[in-house]
N, C-alpha and C. Protein backbone atom coordinates (compact mmCIF):
# COMPACT_ATOMS: atom_id res chain seq x y z
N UNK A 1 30.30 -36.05 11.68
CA UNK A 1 28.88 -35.69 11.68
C UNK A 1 28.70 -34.27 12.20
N UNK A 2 29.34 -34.33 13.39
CA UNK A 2 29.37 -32.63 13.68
C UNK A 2 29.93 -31.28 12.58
N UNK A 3 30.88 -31.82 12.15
CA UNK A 3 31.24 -30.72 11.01
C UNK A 3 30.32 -30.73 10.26
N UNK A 4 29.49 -31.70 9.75
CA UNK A 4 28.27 -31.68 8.68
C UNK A 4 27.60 -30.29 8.92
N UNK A 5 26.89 -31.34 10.23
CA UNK A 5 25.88 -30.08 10.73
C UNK A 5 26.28 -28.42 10.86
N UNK A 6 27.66 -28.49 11.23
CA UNK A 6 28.50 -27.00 11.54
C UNK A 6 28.38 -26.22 10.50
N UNK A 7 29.06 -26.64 9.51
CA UNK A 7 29.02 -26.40 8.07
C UNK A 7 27.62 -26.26 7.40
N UNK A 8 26.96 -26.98 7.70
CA UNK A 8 25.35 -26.67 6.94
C UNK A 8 24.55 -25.30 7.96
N UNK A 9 25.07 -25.53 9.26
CA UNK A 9 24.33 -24.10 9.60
C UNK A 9 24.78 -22.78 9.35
N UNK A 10 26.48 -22.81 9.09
CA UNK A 10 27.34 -21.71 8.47
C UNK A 10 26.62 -21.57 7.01
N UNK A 11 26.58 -22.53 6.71
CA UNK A 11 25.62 -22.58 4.82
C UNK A 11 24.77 -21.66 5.01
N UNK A 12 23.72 -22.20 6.18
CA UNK A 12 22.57 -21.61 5.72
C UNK A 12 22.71 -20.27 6.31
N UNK A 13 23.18 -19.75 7.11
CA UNK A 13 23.25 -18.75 7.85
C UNK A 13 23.63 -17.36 6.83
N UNK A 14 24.79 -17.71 6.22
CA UNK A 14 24.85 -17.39 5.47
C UNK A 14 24.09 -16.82 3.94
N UNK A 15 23.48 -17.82 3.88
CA UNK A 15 22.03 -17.79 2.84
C UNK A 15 21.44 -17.06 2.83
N UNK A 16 20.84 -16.50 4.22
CA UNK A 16 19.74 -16.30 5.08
C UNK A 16 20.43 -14.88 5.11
N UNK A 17 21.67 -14.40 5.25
CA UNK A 17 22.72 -13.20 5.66
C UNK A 17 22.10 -12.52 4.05
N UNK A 18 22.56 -13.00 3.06
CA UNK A 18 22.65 -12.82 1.23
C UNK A 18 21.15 -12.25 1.08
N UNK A 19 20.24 -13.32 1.19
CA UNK A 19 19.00 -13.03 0.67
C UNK A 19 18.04 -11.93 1.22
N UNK A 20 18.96 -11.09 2.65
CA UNK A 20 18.40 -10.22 3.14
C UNK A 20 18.94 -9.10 2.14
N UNK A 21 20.17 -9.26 1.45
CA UNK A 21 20.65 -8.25 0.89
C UNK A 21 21.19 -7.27 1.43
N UNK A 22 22.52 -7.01 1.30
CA UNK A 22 22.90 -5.79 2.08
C UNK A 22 23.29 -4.38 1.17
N UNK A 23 22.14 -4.11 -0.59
CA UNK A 23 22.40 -3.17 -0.66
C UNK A 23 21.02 -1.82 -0.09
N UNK A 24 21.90 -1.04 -0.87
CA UNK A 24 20.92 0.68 -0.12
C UNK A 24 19.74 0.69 -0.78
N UNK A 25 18.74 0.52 0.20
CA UNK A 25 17.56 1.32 -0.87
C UNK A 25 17.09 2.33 -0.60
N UNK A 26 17.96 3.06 0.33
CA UNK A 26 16.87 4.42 0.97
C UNK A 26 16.04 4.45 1.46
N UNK A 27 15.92 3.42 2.09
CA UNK A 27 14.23 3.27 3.01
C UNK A 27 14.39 4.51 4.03
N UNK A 28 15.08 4.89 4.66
CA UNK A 28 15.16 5.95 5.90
C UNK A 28 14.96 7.26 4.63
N UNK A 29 15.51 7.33 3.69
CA UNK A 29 15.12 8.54 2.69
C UNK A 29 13.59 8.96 2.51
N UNK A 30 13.30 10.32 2.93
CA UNK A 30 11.94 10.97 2.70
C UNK A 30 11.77 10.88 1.00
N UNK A 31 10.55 10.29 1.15
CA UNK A 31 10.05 10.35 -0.59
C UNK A 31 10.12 11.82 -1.01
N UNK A 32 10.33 11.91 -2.52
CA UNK A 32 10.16 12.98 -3.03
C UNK A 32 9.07 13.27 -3.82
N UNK A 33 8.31 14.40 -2.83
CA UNK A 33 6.78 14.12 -4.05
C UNK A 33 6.67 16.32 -3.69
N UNK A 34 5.91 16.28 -4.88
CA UNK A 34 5.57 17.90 -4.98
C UNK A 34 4.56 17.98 -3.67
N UNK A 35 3.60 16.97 -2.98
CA UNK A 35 3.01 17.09 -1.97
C UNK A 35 3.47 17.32 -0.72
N UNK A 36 4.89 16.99 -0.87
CA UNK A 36 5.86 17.25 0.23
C UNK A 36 6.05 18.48 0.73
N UNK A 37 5.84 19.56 -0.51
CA UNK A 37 6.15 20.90 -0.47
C UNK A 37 5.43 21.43 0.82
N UNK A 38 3.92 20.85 1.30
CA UNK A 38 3.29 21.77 1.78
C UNK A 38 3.67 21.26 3.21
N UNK A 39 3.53 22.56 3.89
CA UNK A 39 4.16 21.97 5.66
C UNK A 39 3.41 22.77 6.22
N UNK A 40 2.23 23.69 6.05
CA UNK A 40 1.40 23.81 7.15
C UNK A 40 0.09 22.78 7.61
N UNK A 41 0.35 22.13 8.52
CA UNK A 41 -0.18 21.05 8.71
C UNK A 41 -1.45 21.37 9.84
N UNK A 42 -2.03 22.83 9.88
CA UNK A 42 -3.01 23.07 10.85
C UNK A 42 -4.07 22.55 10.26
N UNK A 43 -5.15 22.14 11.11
CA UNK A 43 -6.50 21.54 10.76
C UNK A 43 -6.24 19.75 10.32
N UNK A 44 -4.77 19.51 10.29
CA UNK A 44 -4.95 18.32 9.60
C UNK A 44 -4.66 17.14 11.08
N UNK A 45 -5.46 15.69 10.75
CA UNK A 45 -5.43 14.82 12.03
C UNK A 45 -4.20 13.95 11.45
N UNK A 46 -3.31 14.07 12.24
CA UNK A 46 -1.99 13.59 12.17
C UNK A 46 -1.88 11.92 12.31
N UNK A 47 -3.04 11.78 14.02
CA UNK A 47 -2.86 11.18 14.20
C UNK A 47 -1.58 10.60 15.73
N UNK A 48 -0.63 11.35 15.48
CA UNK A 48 1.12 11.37 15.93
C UNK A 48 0.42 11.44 17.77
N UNK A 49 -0.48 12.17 18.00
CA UNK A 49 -0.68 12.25 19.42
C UNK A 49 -1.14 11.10 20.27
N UNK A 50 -1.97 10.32 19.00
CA UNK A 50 -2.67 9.20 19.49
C UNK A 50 -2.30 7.94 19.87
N UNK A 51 -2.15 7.45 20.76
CA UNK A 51 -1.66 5.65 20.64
C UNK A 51 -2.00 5.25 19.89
N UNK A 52 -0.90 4.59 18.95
CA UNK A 52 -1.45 3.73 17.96
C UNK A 52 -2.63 2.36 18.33
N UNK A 53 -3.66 2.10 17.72
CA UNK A 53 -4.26 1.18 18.10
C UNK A 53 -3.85 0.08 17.45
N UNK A 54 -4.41 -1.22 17.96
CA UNK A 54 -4.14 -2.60 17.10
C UNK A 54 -5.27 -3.02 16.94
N UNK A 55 -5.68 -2.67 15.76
CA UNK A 55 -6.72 -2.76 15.24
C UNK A 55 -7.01 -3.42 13.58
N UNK A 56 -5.96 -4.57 13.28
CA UNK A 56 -5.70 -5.04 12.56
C UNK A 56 -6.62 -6.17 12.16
N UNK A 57 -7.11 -6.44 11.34
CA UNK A 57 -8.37 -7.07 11.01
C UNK A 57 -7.93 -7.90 10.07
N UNK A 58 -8.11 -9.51 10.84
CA UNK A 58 -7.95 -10.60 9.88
C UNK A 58 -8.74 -10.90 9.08
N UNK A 59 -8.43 -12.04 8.24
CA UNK A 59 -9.85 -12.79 7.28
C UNK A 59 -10.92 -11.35 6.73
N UNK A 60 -10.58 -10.71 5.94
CA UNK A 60 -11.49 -9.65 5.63
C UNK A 60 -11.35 -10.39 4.31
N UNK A 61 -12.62 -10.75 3.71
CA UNK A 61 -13.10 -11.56 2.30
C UNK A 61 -14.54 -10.50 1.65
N UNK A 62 -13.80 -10.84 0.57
CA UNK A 62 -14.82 -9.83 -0.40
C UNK A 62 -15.54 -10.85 -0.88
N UNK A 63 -16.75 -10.34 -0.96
CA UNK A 63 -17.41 -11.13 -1.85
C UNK A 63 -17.51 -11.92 -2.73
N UNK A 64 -16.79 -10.96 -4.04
CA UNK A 64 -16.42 -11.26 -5.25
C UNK A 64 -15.08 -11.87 -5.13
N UNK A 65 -14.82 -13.06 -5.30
CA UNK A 65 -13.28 -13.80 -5.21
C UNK A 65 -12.46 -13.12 -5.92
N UNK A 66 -13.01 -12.93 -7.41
CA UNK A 66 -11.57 -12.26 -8.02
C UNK A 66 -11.56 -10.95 -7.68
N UNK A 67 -12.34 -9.96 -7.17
CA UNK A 67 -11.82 -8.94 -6.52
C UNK A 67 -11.41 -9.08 -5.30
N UNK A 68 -11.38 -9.83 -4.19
CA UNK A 68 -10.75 -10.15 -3.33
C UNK A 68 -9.38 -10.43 -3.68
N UNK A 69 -8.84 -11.33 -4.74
CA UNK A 69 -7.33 -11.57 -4.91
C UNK A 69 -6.69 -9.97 -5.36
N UNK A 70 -7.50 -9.10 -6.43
CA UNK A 70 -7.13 -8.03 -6.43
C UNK A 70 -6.64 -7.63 -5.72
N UNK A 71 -7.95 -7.41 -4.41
CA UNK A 71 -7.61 -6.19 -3.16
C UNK A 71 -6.25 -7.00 -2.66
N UNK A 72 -6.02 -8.08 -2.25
CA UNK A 72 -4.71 -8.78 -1.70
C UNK A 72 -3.71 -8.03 -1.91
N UNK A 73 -3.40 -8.03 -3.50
CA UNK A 73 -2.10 -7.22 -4.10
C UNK A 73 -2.18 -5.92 -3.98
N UNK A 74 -3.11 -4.98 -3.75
CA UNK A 74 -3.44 -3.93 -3.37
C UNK A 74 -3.10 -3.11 -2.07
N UNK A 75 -3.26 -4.53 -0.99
CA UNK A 75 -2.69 -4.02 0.34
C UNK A 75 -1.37 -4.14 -0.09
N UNK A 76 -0.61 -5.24 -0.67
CA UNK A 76 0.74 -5.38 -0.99
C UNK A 76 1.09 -4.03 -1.32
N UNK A 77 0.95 -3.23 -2.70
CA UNK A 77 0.97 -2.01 -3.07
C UNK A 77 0.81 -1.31 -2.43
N UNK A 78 -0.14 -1.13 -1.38
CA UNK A 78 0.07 -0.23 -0.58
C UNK A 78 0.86 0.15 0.42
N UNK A 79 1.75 -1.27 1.29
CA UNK A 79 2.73 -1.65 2.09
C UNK A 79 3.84 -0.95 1.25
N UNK A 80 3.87 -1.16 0.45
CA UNK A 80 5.31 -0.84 -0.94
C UNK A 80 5.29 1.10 -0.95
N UNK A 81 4.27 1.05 -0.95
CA UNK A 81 4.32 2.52 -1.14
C UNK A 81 4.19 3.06 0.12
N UNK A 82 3.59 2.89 1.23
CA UNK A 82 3.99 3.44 2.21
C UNK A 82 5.65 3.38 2.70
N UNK A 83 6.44 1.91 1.90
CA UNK A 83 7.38 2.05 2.56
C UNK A 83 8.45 2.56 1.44
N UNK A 84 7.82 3.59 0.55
CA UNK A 84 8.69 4.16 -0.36
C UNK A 84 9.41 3.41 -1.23
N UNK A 85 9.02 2.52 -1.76
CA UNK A 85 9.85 1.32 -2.49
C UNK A 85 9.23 0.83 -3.93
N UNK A 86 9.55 1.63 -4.61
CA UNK A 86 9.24 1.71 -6.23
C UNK A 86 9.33 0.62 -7.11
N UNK A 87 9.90 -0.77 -6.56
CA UNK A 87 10.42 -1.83 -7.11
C UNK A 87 9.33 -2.86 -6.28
N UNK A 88 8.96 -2.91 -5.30
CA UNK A 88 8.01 -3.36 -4.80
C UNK A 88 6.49 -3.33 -5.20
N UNK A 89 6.22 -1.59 -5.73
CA UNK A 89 4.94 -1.20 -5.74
C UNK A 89 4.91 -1.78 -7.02
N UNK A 90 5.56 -1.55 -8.22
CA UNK A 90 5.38 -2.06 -9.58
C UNK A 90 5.39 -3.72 -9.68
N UNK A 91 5.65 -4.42 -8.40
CA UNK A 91 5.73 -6.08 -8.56
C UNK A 91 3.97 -6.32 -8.54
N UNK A 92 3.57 -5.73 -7.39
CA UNK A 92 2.53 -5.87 -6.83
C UNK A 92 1.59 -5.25 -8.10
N UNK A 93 1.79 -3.98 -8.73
CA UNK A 93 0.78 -3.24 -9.48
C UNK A 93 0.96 -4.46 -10.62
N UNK A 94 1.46 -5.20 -11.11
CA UNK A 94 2.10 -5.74 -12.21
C UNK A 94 0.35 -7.18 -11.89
N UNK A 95 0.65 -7.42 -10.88
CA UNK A 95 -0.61 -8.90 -10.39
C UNK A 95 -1.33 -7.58 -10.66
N UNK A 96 -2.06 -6.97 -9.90
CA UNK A 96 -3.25 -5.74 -10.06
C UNK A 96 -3.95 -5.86 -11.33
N UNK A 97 -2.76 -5.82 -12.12
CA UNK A 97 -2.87 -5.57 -13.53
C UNK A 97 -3.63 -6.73 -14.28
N UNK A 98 -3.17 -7.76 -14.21
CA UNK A 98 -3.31 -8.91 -14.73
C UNK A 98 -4.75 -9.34 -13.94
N UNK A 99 -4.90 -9.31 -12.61
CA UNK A 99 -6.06 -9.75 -12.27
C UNK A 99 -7.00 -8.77 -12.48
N UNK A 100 -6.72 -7.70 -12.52
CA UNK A 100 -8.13 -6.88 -13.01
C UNK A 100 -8.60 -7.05 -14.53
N UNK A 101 -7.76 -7.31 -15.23
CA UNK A 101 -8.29 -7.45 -16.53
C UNK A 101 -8.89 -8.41 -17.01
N UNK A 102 -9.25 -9.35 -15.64
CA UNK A 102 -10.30 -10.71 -15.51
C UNK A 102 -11.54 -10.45 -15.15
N UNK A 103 -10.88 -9.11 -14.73
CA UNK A 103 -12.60 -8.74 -13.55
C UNK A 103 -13.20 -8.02 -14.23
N UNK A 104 -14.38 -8.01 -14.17
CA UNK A 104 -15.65 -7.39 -14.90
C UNK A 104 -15.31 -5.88 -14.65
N UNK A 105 -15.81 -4.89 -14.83
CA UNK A 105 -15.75 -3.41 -14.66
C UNK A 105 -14.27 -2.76 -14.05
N UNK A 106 -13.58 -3.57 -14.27
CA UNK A 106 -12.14 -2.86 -13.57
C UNK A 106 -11.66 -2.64 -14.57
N UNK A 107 -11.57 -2.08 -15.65
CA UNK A 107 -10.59 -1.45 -17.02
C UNK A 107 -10.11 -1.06 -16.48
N UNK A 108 -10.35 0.07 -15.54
CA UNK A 108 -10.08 1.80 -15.23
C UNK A 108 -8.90 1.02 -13.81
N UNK A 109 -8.61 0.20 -13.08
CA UNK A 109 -8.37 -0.48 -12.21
C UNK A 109 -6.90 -1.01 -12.99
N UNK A 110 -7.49 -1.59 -13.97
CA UNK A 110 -5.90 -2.12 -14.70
C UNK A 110 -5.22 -1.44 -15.29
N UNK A 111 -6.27 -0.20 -15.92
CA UNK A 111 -5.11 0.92 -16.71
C UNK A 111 -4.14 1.82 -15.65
N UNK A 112 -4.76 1.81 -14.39
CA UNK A 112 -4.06 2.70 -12.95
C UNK A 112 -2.92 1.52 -12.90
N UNK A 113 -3.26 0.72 -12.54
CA UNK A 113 -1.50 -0.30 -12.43
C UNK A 113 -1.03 -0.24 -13.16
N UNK A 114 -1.37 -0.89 -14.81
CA UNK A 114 -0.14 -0.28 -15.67
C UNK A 114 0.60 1.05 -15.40
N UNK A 115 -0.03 2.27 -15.54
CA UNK A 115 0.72 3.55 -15.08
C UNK A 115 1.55 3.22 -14.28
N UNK A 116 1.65 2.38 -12.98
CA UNK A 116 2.28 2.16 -12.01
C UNK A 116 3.23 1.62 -12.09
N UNK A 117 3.28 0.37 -13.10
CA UNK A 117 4.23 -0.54 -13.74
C UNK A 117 5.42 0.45 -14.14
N UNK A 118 4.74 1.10 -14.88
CA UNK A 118 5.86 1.75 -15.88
C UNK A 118 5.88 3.10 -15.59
N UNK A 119 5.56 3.48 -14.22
CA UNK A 119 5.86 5.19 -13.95
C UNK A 119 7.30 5.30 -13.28
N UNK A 120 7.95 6.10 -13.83
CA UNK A 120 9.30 6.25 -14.00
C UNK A 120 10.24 6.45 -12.09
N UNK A 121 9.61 6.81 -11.40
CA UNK A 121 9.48 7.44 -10.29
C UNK A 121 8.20 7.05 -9.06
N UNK A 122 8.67 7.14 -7.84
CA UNK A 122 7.62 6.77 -6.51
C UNK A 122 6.16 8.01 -6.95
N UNK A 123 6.80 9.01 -7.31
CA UNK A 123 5.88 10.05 -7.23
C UNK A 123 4.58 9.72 -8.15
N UNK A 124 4.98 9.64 -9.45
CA UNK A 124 4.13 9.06 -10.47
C UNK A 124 3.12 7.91 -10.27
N UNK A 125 3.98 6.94 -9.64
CA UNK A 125 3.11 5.61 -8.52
C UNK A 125 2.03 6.29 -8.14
N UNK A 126 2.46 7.36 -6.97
CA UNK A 126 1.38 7.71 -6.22
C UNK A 126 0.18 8.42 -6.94
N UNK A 127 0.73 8.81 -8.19
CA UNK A 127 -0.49 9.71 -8.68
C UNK A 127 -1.46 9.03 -9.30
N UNK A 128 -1.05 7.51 -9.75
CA UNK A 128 -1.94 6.57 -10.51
C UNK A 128 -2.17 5.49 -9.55
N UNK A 129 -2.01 5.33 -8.32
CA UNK A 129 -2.29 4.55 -6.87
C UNK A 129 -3.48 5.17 -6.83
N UNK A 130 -3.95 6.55 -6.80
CA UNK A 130 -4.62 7.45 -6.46
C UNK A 130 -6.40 7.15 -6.75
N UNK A 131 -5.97 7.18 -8.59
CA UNK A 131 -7.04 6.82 -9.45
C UNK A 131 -7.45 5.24 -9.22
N UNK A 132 -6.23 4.29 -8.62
CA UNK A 132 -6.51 3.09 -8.60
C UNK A 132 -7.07 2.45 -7.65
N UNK A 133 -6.83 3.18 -6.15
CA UNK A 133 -7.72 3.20 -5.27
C UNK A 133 -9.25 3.98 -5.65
N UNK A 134 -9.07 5.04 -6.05
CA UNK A 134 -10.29 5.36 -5.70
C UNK A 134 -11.68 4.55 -6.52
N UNK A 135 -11.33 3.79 -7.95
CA UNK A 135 -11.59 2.92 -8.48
C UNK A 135 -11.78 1.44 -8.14
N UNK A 136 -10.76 1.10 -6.89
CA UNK A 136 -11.17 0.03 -6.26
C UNK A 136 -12.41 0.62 -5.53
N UNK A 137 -12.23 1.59 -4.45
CA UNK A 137 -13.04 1.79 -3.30
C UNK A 137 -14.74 1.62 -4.28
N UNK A 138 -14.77 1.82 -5.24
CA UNK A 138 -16.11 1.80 -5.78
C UNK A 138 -16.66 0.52 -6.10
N UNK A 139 -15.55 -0.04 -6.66
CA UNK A 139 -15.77 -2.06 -6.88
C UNK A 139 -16.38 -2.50 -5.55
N UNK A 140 -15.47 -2.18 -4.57
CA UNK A 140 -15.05 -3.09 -3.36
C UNK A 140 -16.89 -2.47 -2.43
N UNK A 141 -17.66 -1.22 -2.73
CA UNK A 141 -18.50 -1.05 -2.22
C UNK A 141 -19.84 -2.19 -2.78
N UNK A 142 -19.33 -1.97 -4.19
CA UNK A 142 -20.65 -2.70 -5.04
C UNK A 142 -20.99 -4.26 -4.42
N UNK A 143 -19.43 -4.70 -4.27
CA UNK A 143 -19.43 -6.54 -4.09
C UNK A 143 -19.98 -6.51 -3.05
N UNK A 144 -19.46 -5.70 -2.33
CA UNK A 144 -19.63 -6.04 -0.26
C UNK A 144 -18.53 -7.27 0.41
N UNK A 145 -18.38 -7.13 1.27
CA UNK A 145 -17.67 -7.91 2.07
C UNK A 145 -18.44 -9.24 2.78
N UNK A 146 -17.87 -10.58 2.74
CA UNK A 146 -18.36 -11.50 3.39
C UNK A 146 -18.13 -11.50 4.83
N UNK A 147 -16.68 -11.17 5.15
CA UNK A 147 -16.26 -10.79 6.55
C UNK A 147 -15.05 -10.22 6.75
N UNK A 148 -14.89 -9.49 8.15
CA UNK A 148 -13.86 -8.62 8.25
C UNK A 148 -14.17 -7.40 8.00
N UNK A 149 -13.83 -6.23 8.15
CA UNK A 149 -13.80 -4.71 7.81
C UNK A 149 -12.52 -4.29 7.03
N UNK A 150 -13.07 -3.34 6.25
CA UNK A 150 -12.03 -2.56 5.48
C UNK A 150 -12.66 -0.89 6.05
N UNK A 151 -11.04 -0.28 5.66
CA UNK A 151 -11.16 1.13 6.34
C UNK A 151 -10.92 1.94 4.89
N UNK A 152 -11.97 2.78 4.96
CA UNK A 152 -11.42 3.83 3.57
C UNK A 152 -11.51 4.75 4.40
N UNK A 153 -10.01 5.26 3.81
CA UNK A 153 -8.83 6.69 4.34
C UNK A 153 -8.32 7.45 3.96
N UNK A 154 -8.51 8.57 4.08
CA UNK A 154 -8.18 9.73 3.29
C UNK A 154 -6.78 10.35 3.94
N UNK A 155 -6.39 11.16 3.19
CA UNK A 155 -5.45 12.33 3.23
C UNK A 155 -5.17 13.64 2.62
N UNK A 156 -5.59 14.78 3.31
CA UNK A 156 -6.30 15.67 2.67
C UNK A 156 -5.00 16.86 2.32
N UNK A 157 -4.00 16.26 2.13
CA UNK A 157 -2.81 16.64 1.90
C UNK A 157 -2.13 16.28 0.42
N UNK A 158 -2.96 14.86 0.20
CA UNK A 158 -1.98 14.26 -0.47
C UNK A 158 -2.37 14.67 -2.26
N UNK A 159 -1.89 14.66 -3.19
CA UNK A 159 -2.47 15.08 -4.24
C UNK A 159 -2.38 16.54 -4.53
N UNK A 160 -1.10 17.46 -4.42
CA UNK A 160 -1.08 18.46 -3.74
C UNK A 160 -2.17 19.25 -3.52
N UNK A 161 -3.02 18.55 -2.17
CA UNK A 161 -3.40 19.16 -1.30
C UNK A 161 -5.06 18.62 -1.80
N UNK A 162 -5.45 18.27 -2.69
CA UNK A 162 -6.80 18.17 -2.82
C UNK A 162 -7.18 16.59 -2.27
N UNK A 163 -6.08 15.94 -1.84
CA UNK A 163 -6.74 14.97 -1.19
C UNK A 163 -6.63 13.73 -1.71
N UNK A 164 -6.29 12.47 -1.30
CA UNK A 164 -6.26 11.07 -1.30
C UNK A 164 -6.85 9.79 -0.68
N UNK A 165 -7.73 9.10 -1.72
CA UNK A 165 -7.98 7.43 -0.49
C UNK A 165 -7.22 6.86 -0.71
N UNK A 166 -7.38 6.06 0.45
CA UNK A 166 -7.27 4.34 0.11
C UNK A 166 -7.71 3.46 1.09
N UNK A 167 -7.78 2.09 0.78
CA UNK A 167 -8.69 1.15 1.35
C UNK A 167 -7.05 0.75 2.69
N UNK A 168 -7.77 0.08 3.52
CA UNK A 168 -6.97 -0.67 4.75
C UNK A 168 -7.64 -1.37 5.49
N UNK A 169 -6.76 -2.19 5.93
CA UNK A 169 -7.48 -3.57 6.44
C UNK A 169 -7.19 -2.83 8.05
N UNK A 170 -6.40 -1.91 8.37
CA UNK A 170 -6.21 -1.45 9.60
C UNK A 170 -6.66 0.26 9.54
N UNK A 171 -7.34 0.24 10.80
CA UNK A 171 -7.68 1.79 11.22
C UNK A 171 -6.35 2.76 11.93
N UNK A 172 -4.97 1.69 11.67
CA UNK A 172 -4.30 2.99 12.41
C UNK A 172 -3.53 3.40 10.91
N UNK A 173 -3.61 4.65 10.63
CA UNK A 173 -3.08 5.79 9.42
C UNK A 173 -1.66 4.88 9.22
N UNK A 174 -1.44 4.25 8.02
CA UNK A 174 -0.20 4.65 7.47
C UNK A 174 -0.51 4.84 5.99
N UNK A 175 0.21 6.32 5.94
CA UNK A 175 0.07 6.89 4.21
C UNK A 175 0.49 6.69 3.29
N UNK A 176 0.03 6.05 2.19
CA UNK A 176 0.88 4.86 0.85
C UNK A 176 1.49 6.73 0.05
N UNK A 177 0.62 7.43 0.08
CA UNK A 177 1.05 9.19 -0.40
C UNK A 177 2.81 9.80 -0.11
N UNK A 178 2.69 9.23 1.21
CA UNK A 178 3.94 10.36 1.75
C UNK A 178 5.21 9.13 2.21
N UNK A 179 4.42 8.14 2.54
CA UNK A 179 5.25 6.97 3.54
C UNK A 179 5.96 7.91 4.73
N UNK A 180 7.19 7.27 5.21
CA UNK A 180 7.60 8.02 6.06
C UNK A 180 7.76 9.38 6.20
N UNK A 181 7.91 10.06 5.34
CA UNK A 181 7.30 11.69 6.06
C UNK A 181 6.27 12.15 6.34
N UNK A 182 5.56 11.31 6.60
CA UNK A 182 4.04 11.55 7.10
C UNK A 182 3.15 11.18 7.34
N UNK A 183 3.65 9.29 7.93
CA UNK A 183 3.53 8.70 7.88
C UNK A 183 1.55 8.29 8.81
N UNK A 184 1.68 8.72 9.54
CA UNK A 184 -0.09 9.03 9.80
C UNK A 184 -0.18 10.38 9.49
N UNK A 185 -0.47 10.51 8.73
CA UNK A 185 -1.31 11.83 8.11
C UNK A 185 -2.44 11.24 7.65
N UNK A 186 -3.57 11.37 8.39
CA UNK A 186 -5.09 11.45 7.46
C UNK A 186 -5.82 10.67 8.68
N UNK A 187 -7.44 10.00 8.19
CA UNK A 187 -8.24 9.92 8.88
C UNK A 187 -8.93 8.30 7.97
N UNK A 188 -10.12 8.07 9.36
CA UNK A 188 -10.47 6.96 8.48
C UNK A 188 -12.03 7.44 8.21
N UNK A 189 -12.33 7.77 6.98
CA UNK A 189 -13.43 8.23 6.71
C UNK A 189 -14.86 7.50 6.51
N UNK A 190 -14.68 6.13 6.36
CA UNK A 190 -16.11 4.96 6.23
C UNK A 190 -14.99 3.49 6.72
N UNK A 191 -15.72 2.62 7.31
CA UNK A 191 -16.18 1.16 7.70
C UNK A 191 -16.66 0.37 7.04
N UNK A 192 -15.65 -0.38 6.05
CA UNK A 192 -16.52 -1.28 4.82
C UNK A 192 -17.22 -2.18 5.77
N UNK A 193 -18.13 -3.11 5.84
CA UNK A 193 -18.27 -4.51 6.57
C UNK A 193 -19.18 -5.57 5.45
């Protein structure tokens, strides 16, 4: 009986070892984006000085249900792209896709994920993330929120240089634009509620 058990926790342990995967994805690798180019960073709120706050906001429900499942995959996408991971962002843009093309006035919402689906590169992601946020942020004002806050956040870097939103369920900066190289760069510019 003891070897059972021995053996089934070597099993699973094992399992558990595999499904983490031990190949490279470059996560410690700085994205490569033409926005990268720019490095004078005067006037801009970093953020980097500040304690991060925990300011993470549960149960935030939209109004509109099927734009609520949207926004879901959206934070997903945005997690993906902050953490530089091109295989992630296109899983997530891929639902985006499919559920926006249920939702009333989101064309412009599903044609930005497709781009995303099939943009060859992180960089390309970001440039049709761009249009796809800023296309949510307009949905997501119309419905209103039942509860919880959302943060729309800019980055006035990103886009070389003319600037980027996106929606967050948290007020402390992480940038779906740069991910780790810059990683709070920007500000939180409105308080959905």
């Amino acid at each position: 009986m003891k070897s059972i058990i021995g053996t089934s926790l070597v099993a699973i342990a094992v399992l558990a070892f595999a499904a983490c995967g031990n190949g490279n994805n470059n996560a410690d690798a700085p994205a490569k984006t033409d926005s990268t180019e720019h490095t004078d960073h005067t006037g801009h709120n970093h953020a980097a000085e500040k304690p991060a706050e925990q300011t993470k906001t549960a149960g935030v429900q939209i109004k509109d249900d099927m734009l609520n499942a949207v926004y879901q995959q959206y934070a997903a996408l945005t997690a993906a792209l902050v953490e530089s991971d091109a295989a992630k962002a296109k899983v997530a843009a891929n639902a985006i896709e499919a559920g926006a093309k249920e939702l009333k006035g989101a064309e412009a919402i599903a044609a930005a994920a497709a781009k995303i689906t099939t943009a060859k590169d992180i960089d390309a992601q970001r440039i049709a993330y761009s249009d796809l946020s800023n296309n949510l942020i307009t949905l997501v004002k119309k419905s209103g929120i039942n509860s919880g806050e959302l943060y729309v956040e800019f980055c006035p870097m990103a886009m070389n240089d003319k600037g980027g939103y996106w929606i967050s369920n948290d007020k402390a900066i992480k940038n779906p634009y740069f991910g780790a190289s810059m990683l709070t760069c920007g500000d939180v510019k409105e308080t959905l509620q």
